[in-house]
Protein backbone atom coordinates (compact mmCIF):
# COMPACT_ATOMS: atom_id res chain seq x y z
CA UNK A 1 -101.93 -138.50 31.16
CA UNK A 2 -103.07 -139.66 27.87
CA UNK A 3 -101.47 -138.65 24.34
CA UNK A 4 -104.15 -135.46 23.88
CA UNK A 5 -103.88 -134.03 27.15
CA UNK A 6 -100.15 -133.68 26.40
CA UNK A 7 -101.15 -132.29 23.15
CA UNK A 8 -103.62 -129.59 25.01
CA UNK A 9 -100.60 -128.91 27.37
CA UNK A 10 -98.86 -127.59 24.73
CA UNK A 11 -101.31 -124.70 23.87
CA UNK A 12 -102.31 -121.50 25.80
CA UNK A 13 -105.71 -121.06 26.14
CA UNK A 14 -106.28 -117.61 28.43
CA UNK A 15 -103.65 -114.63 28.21
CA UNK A 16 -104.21 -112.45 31.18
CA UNK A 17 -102.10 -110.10 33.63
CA UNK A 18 -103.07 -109.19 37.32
CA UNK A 19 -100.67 -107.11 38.29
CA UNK A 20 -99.85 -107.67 42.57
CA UNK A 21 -96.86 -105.60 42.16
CA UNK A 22 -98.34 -101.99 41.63
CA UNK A 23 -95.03 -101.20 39.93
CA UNK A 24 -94.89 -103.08 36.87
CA UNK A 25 -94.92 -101.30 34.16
CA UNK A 26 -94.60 -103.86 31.02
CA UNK A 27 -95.05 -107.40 31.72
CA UNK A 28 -94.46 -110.42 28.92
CA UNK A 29 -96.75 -113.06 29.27
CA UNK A 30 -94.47 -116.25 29.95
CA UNK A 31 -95.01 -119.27 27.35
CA UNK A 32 -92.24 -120.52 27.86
CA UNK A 33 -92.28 -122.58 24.33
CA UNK A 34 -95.91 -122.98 24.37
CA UNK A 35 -98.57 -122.24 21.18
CA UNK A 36 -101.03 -119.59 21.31
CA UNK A 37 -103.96 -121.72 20.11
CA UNK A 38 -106.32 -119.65 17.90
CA UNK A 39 -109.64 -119.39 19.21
CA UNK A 40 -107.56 -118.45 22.79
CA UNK A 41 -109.00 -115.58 25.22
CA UNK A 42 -107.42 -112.63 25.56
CA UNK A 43 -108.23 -110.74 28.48
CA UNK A 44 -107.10 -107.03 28.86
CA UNK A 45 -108.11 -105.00 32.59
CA UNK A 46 -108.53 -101.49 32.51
CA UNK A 47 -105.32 -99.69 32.83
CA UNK A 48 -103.46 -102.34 30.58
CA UNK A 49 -102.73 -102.78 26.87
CA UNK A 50 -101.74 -105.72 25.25
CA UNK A 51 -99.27 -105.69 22.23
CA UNK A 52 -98.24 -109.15 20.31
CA UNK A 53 -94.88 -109.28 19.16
CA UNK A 54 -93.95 -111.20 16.37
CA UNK A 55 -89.98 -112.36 15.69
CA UNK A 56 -89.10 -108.74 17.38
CA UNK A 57 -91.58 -107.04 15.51
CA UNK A 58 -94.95 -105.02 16.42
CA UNK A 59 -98.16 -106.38 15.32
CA UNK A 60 -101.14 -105.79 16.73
CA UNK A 61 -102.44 -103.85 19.97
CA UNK A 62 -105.36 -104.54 22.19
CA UNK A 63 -106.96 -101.84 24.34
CA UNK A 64 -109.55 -103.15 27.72
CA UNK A 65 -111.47 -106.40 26.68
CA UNK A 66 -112.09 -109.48 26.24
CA UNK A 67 -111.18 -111.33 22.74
CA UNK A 68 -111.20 -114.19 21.08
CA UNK A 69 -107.83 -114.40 19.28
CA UNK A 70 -108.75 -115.37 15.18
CA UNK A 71 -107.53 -114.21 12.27
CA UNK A 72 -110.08 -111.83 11.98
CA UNK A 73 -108.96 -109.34 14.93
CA UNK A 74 -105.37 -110.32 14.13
CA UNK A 75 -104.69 -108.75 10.91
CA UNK A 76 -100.90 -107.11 11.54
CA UNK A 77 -100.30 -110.34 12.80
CA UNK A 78 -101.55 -112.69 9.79
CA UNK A 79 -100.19 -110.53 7.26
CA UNK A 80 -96.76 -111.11 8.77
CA UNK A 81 -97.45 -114.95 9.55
CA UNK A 82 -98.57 -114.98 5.87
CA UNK A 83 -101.88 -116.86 6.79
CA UNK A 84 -104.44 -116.44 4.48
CA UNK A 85 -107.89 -117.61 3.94
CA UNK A 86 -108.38 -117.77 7.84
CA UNK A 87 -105.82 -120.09 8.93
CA UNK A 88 -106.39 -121.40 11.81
CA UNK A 89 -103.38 -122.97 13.27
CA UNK A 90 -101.32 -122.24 16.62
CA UNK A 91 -99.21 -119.93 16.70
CA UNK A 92 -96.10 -118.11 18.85
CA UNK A 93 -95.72 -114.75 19.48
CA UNK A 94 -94.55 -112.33 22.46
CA UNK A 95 -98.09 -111.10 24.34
CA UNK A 96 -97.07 -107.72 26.37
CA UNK A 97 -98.86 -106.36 29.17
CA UNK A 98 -98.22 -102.55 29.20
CA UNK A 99 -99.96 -100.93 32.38
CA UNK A 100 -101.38 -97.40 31.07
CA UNK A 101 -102.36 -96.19 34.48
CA UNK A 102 -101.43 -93.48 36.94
CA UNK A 103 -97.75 -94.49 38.04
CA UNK A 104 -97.60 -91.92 41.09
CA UNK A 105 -94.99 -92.94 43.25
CA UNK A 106 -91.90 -91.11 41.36
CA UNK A 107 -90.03 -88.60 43.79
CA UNK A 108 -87.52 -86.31 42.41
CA UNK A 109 -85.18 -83.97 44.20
CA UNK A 110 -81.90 -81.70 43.61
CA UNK A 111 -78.69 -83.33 44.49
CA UNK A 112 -77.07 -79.92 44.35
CA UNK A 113 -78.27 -76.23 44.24
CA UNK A 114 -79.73 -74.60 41.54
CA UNK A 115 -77.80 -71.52 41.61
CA UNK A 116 -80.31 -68.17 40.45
CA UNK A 117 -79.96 -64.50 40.28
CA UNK A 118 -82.47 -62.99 42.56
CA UNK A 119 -83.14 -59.05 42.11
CA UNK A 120 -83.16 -58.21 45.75
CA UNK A 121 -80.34 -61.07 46.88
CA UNK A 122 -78.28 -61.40 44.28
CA UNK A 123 -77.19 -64.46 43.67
CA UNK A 124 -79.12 -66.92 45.52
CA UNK A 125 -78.80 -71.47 45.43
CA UNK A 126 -82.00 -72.77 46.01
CA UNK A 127 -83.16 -76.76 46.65
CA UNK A 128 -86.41 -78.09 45.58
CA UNK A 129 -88.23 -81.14 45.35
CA UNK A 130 -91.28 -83.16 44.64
CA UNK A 131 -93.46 -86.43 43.13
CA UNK A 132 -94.87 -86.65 39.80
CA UNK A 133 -96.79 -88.87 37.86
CA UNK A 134 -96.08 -90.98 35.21
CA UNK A 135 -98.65 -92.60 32.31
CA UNK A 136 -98.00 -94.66 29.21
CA UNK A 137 -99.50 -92.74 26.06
CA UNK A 138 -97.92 -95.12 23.65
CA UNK A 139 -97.22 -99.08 24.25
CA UNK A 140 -95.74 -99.58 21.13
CA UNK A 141 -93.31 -96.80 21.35
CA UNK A 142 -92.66 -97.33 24.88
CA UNK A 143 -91.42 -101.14 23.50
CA UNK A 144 -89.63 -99.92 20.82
CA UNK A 145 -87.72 -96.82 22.58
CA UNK A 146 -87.10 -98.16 26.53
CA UNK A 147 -88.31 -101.50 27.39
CA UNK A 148 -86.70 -103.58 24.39
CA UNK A 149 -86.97 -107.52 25.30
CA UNK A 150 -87.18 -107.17 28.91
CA UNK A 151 -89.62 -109.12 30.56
CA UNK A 152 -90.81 -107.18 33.53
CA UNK A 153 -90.11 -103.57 33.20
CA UNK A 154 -90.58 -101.86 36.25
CA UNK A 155 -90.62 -98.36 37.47
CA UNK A 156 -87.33 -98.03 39.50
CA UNK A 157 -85.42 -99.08 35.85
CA UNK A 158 -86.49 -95.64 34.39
CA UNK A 159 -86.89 -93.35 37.72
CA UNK A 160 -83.32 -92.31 37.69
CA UNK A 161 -83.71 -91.93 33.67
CA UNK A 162 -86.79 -89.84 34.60
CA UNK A 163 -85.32 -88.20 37.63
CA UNK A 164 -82.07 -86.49 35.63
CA UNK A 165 -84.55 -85.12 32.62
CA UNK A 166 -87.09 -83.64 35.39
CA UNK A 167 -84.00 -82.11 37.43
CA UNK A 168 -82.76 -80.37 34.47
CA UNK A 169 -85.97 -78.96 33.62
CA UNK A 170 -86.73 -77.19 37.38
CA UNK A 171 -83.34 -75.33 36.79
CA UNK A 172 -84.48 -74.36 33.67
CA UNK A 173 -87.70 -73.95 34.72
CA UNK A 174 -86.68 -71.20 37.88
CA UNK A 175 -84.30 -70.00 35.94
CA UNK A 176 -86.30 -68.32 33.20
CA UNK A 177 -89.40 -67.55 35.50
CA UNK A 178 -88.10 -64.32 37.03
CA UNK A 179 -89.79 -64.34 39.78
CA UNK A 180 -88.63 -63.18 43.33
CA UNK A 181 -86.89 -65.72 45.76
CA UNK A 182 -90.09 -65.06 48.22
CA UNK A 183 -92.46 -65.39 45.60
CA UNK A 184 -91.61 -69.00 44.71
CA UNK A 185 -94.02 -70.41 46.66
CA UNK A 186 -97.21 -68.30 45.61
CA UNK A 187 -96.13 -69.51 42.16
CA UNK A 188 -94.94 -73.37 42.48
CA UNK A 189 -98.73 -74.55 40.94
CA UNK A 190 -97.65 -72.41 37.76
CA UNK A 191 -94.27 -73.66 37.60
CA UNK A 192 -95.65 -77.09 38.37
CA UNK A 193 -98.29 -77.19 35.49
CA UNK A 194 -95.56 -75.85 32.76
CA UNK A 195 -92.87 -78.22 33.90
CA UNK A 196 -96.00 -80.82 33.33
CA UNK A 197 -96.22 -79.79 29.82
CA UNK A 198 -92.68 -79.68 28.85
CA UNK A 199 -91.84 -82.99 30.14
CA UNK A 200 -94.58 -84.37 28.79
CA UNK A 201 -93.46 -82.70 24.95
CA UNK A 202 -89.56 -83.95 25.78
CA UNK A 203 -90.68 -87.64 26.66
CA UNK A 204 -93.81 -88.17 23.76
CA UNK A 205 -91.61 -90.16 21.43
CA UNK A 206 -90.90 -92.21 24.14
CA UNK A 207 -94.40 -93.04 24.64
CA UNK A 208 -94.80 -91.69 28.28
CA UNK A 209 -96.16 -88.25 29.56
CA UNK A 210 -96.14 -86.48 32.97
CA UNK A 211 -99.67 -86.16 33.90
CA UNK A 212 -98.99 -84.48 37.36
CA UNK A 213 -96.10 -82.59 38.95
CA UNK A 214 -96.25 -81.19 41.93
CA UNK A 215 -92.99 -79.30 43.48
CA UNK A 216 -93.48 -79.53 47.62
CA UNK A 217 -90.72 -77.59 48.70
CA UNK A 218 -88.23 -74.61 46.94
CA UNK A 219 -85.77 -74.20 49.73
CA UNK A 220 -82.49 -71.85 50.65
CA UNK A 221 -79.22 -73.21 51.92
CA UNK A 222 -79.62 -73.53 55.85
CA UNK A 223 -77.00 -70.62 56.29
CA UNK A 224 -78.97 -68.36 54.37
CA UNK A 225 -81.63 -69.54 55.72
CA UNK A 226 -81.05 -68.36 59.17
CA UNK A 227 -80.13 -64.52 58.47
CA UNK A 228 -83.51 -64.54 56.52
CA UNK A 229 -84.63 -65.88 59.85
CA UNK A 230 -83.01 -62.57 61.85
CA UNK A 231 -84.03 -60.08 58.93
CA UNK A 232 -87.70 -61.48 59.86
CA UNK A 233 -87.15 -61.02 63.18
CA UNK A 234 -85.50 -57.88 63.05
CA UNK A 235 -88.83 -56.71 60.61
CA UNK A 236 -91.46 -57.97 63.00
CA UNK A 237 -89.95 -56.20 66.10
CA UNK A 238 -89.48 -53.15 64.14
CA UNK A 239 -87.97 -51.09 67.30
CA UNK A 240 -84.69 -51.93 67.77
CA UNK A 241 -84.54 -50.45 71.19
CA UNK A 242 -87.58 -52.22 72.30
CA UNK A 243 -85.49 -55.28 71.21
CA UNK A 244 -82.52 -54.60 73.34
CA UNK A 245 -84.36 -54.47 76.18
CA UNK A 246 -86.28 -57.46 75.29
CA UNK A 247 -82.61 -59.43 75.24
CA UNK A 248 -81.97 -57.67 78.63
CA UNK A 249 -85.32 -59.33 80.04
CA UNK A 250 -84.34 -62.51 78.98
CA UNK A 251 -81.01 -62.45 80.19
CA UNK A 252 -82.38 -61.78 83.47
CA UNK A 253 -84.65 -65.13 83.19
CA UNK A 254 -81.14 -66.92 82.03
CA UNK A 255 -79.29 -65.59 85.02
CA UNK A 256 -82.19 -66.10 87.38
CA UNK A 257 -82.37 -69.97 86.34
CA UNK A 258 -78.36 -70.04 86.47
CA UNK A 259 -77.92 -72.94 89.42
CA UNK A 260 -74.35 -70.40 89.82
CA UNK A 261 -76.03 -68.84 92.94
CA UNK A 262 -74.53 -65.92 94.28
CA UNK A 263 -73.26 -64.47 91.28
CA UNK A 264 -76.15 -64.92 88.99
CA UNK A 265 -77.96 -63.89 91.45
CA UNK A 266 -76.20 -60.38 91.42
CA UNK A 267 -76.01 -59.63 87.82
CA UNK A 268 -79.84 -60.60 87.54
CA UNK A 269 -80.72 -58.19 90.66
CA UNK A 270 -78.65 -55.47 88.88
CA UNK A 271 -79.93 -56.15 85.15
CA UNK A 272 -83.30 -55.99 86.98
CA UNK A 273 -82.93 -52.88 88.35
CA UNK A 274 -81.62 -50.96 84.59
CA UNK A 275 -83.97 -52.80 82.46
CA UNK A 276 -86.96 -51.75 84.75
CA UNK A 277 -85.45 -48.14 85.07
CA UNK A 278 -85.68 -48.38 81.13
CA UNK A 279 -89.14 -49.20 80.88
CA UNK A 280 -90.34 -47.07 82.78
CA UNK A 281 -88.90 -44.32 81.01
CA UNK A 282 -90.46 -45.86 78.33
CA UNK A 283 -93.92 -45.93 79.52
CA UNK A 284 -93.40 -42.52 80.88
CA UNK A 285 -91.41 -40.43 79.14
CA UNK A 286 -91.53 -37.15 82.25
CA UNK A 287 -90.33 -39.74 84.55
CA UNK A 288 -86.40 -39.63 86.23
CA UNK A 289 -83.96 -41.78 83.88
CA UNK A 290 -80.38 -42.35 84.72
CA UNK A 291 -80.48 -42.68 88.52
CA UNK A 292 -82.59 -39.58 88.98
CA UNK A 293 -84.59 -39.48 92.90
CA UNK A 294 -88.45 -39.00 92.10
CA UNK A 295 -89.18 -35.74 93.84
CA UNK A 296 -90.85 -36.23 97.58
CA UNK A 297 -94.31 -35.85 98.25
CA UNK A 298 -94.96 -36.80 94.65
CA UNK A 299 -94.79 -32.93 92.96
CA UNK A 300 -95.27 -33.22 89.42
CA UNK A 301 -92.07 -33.21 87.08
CA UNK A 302 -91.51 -30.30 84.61
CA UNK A 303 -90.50 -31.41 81.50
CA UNK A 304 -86.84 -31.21 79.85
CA UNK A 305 -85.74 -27.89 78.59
CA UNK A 306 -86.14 -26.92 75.07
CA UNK A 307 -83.08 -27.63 72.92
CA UNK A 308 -80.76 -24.49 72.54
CA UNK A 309 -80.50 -23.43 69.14
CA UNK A 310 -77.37 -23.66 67.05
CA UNK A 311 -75.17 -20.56 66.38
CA UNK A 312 -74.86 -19.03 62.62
CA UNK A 313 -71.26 -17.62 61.39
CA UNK A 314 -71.43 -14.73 58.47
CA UNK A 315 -68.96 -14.50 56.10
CA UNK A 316 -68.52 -10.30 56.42
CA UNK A 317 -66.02 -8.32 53.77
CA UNK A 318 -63.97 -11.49 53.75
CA UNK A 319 -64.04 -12.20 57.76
CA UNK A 320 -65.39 -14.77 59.69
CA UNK A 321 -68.71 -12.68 62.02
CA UNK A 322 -70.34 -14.97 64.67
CA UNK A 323 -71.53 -16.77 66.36
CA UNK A 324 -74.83 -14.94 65.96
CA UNK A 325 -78.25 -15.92 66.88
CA UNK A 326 -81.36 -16.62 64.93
CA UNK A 327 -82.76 -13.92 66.54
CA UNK A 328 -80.00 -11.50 65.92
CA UNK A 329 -79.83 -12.30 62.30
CA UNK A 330 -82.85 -9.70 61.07
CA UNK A 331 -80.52 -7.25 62.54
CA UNK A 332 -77.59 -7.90 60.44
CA UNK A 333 -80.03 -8.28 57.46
CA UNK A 334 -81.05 -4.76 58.38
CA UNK A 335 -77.35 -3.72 58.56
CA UNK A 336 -76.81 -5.26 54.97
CA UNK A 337 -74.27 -7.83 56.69
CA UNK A 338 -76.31 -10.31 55.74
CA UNK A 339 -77.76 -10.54 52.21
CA UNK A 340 -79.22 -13.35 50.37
CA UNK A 341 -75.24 -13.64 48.47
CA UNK A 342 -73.25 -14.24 51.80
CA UNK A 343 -72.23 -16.97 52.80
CA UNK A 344 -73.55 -18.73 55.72
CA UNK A 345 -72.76 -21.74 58.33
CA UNK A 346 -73.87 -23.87 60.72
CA UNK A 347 -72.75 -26.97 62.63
CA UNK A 348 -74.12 -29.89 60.95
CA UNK A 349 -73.39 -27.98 57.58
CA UNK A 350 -70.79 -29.52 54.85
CA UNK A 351 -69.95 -26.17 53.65
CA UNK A 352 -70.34 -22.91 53.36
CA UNK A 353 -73.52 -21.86 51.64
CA UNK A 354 -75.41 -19.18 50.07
CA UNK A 355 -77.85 -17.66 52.75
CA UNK A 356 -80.88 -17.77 50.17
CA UNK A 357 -80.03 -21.25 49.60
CA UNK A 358 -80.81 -22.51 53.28
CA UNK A 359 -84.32 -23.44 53.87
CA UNK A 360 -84.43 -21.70 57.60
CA UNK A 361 -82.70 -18.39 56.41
CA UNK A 362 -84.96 -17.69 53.43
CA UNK A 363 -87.71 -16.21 55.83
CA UNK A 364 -85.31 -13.49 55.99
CA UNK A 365 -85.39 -12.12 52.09
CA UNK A 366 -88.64 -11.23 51.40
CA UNK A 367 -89.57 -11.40 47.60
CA UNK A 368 -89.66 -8.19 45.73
CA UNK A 369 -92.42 -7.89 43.06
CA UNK A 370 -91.17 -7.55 39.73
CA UNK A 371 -91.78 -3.99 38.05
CA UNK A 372 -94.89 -2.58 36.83
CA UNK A 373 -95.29 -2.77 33.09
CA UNK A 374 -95.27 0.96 31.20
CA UNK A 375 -98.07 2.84 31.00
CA UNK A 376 -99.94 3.16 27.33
């Protein structure tokens, strides 16, 4: 190797990045001692900018393109080299690669319950997590605030960092949203798009914003969970009889598939025989229940006597008078036992009561009509 090539060796001639990594977020270009040699070719891919560095202090910035580094497109740079008149020499400075694309593989998540107050259960701890996206608005202040000298800056040394300041936002977030524990997830794209924006505002001077946040999952404790699981149930059957003997049928299919033998066998055959007794008198209401024989020759059923009416008791010149029937009661009415003042009971009744004060008595006192009005 002759004395020039040596010479050559010393300078950089192309400054370029291809990132293989897909996670690098600021790369310095290595020259290991070596000149930048004016008239060099700086080449900047879409999704990068470059920003020289000289003695650990910002100069100039380069957005996509190719350039030929001189003087002229250097002028941050000159001013604090002190060239002037287009001095042309080689030069050092730090070249960084700053990727300004989507960063989407950030995954956030709440180590412990967010603990809410829910209007119709109370106090409620709810999980939730998610991905979100992460862009570089700002090289230079993204050097300045996070990255420092370090030479490959790379996305799991600011997740965590990231991670913390999303976490305390969803609390926030749910917290002052007021909406119902079962309307979270008709609402997680609004919550999303706000958490977007306030991240975004918290993290500017940084030089970074949050493009895209998307929450996948607001979830209850697994305990809770599961009696929100039964009240479902319990709201979808709606019949709680109609449940019970739903149980009763599948206890049958349990006992029937018991290997026991004998036994199972038994308590199946007589489960059988009550749960079928039940639906029937389901399905037809006029039908035996409770052991009743079907009459013979298959003569039609009359149906179940009317229910016989409660009793009334008076309270008569200070003595207890009954029991009396409803139909008996015009009679005392007609006596003048019973007027709309006495006092009147009934079993299912707290207290004694005013007879023209209960709704079924007040068919008895017919309204007078009020006076005529004097004559001119």
């Amino acid at each position: 190797m002759g004395f020039m090539d040596k010479v050559r060796g010393q300078f950089v001639d192309i400054i370029e990045f291809l990132d293989e990594s897909r996670d690098t977020i600021v790369w310095r270009f290595p020259r290991q001692g070596n000149e930048i040699k004016m008239g060099a070719q700086l080449v900047v891919r879409e999704g990068q900018t470059a920003v020289f560095v000289n003695e650990g202090q910002i100069a100039d910035t380069f957005t996509p393109g190719t350039y030929t580094l001189e003087t002229q497109n250097l002028p941050i740079l000159s001013t604090l080299k002190g060239w002037k008149y287009g001095f042309n020499s080689p030069f050092k400075a730090e070249v960084y690669f700053v990727g300004t694309r989507l960063y989407t593989d950030f995954k956030w998540g709440t180590k412990n319950p967010i603990t809410l107050r829910d209007a119709e259960f109370g106090m409620v701890r709810l999980r939730a997590f998610g991905t979100y996206a992460l862009q570089v608005t700002d090289a230079a202040a993204l050097l300045r605030e996070l990255v420092g000298t370090d030479p490959q800056f790379r996305t799991d040394e600011v997740s965590e960092f990231l991670r913390q300041n999303v976490v305390s936002q969803v609390a926030t977030s749910l917290g002052n949203a007021n909406i119902p524990m079962l309307d979270l997830a008709a609402h997680q794209d609004t919550i999303a798009s706000n958490l977007a924006e306030t991240l975004t505002g918290n993290l500017r001077s940084m030089g970074v914003s949050i493009p895209r946040f998307v929450i996948e999952n607001v979830s209850l404790p697994p305990e809770v969970e599961k009696v929100l699981d039964k009240r479902t149930s319990m709201g979808v059957l709606g019949n709680l009889d109609q449940y019970t003997k739903f149980q009763a049928a599948e206890a049958i299919e349990d006992a029937a598939q018991n290997p026991g033998g004998g036994a199972g066998a038994g308590v199946g055959l007589g489960m059988g025989m009550a749960v079928g007794q039940q639906m029937a008198g389901a399905l037809n209401p006029n039908a035996p229940q409770g052991g009743q024989s079907a009459p013979q020759g298959g003569a039609p059923v009359p149906p179940p006597l009317p229910p016989t009416e409660k009793p009334w008791y008076l309270a008569v010149g200070g003595q207890q008078v009954g029991p009396v029937g409803l139909g008996d009661l015009p009679a005392k009415v007609s006596a003048g036992d019973l007027t709309p003042a006495t006092l009147v009971w009934q079993e299912g009744m707290a207290a004694w009561t005013a007879a023209v004060e209960v709704q079924a008595l007040r068919h008895l006192f017919p309204v007078a009509p009020p006076p005529l009005p004097p004559q001119a």
